[in-house]
Protein backbone atom coordinates (compact mmCIF):
# COMPACT_ATOMS: atom_id res chain seq x y z
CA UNK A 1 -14.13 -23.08 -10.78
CA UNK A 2 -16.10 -21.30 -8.17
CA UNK A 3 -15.21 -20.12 -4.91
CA UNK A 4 -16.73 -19.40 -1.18
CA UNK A 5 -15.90 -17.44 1.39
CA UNK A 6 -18.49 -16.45 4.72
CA UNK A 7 -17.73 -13.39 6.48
CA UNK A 8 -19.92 -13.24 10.56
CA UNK A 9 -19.42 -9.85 12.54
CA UNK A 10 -18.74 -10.25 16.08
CA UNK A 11 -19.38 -7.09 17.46
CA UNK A 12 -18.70 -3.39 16.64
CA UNK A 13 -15.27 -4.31 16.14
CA UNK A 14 -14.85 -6.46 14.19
CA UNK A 15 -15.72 -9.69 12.14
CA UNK A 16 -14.66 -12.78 10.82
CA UNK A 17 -14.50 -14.85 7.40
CA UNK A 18 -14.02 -18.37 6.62
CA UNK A 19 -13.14 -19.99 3.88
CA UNK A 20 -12.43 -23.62 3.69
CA UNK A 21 -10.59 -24.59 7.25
CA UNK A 22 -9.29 -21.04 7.83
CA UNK A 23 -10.76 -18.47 9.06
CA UNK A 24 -9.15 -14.50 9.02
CA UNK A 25 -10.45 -11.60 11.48
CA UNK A 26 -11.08 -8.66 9.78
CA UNK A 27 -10.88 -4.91 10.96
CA UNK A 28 -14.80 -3.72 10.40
CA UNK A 29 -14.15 -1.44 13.34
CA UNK A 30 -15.05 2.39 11.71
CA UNK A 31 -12.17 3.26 14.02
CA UNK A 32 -10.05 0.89 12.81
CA UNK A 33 -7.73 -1.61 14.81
CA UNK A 34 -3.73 -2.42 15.03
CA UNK A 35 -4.01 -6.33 15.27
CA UNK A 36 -6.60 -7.17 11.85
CA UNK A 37 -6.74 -6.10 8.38
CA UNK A 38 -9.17 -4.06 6.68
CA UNK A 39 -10.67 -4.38 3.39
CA UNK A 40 -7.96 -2.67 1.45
CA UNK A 41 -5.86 -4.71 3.09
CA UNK A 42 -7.43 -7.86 2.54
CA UNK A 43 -7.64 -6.57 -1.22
CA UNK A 44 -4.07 -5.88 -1.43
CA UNK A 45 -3.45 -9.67 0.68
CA UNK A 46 -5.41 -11.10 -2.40
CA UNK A 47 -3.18 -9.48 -5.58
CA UNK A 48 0.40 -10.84 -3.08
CA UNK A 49 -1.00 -14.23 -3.10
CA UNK A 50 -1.72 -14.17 -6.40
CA UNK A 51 1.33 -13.17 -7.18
CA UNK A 52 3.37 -15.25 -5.05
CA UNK A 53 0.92 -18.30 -6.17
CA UNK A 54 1.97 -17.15 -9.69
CA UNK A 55 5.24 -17.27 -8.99
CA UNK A 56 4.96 -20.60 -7.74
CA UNK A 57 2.66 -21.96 -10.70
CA UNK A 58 5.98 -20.53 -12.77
CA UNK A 59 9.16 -22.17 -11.14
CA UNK A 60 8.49 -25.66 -12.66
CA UNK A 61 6.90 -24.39 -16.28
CA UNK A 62 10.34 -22.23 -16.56
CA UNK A 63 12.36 -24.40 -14.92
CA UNK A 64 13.76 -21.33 -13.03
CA UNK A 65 15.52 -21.34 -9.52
CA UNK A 66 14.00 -19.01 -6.96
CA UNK A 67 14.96 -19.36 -3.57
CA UNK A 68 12.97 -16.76 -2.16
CA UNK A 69 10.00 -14.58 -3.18
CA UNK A 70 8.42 -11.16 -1.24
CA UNK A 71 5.48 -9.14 -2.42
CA UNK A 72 5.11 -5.10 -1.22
CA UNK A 73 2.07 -3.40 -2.20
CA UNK A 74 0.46 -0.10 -1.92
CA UNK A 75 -2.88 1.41 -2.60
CA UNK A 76 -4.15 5.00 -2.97
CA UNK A 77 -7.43 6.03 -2.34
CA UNK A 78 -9.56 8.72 -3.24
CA UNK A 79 -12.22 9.93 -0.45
CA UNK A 80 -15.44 11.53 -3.12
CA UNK A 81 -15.75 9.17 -3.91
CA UNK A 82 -14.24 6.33 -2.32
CA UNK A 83 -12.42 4.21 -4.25
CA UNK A 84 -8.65 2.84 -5.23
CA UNK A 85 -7.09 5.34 -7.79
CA UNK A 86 -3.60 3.02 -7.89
CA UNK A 87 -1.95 -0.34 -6.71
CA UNK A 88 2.21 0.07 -7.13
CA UNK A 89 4.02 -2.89 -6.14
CA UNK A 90 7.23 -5.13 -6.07
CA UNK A 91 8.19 -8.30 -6.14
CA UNK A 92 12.06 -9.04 -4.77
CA UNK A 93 12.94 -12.42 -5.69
CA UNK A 94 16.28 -14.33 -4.57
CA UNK A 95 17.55 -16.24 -7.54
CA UNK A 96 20.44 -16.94 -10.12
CA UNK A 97 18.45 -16.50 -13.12
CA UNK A 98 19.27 -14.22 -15.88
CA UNK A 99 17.39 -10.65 -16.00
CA UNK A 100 15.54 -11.81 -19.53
CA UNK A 101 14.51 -14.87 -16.98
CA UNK A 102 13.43 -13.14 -14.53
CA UNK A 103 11.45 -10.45 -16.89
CA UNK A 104 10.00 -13.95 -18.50
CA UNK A 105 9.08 -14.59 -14.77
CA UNK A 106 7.43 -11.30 -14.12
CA UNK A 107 5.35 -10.87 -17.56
CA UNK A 108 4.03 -14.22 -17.05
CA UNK A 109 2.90 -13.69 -13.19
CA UNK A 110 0.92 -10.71 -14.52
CA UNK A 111 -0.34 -12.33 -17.18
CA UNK A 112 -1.65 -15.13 -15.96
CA UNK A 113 -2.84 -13.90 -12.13
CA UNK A 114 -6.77 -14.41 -11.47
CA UNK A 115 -6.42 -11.21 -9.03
CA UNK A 116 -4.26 -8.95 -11.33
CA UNK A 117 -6.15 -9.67 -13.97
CA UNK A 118 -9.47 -8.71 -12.39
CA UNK A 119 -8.23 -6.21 -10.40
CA UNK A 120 -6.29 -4.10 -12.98
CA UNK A 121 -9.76 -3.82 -15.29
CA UNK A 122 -10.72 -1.61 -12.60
CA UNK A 123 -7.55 -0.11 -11.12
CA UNK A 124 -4.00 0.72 -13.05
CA UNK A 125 -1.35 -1.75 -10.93
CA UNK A 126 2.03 -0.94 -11.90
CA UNK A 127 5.20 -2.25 -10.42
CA UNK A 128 8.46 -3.94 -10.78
CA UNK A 129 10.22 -7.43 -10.22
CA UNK A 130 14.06 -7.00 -8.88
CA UNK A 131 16.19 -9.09 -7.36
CA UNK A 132 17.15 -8.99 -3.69
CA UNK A 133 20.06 -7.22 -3.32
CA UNK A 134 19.61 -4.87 -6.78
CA UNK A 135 19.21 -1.75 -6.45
CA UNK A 136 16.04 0.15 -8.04
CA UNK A 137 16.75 2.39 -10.88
């Protein structure tokens, strides 16, 4: 499977990228702007589609109910040099299933996630599956 994305810049602040019929503005402004993402953020977009994807690719192999999904993420970066030293994140899901479900649920998003997988060879991505309404401990 191969994919293909085409990024243009439009001026000094910013640029765009297409990939099949949609097409995403991205923040290449060195100043940064409020209303596109930058390329952490596009990075970190990537691993919550994966993971809600996952989730998706999941529901009918497990038979499981989920009624809702929602992906947080964070990054930290380094500045000498530049680069991600951590991705935390978590996954709230709304469903009736069992904690050994939803644990089932979580190992097999991770382990099975194009993004995560390729991502965490070069990052350590740690985080937690809960469901709404439980509280973290």
């Amino acid at each position: 499977m191969e994919y293909r994305v085409t990024a243009r810049r439009i001026d000094g602040h910013g640029s765009v990228v297409m990939a099949k019929e949609a097409e995403v503005v991205l923040d290449t402004d060195p100043a940064g702007r409020r209303d596109a993402m930058n390329p952490v953020e596009l990075l970190l977009s990537a691993l919550a589609a994966c993971m809600l994807k996952g989730i998706e690719r999941m529901i009918p192999m497990l038979k499981m109910q989920i009624d809702g999904a929602e992906v947080s993420l964070m990054a930290v970066r380094q500045d000498a040099p530049p680069k991600l030293v951590s991705i935390s994140y978590e996954i709230v899901v709304d469903s009736p299933e069992t904690e050994q479900r939803l644990n089932l649920l979580h190992r097999n998003v991770l382990k099975y996630g194009t993004i995560s997988n390729t991502l965490s060879l070069a990052v350590p991505i740690e985080g937690v599956l809960r469901r709404s309404g439980a509280s973290l401990s």
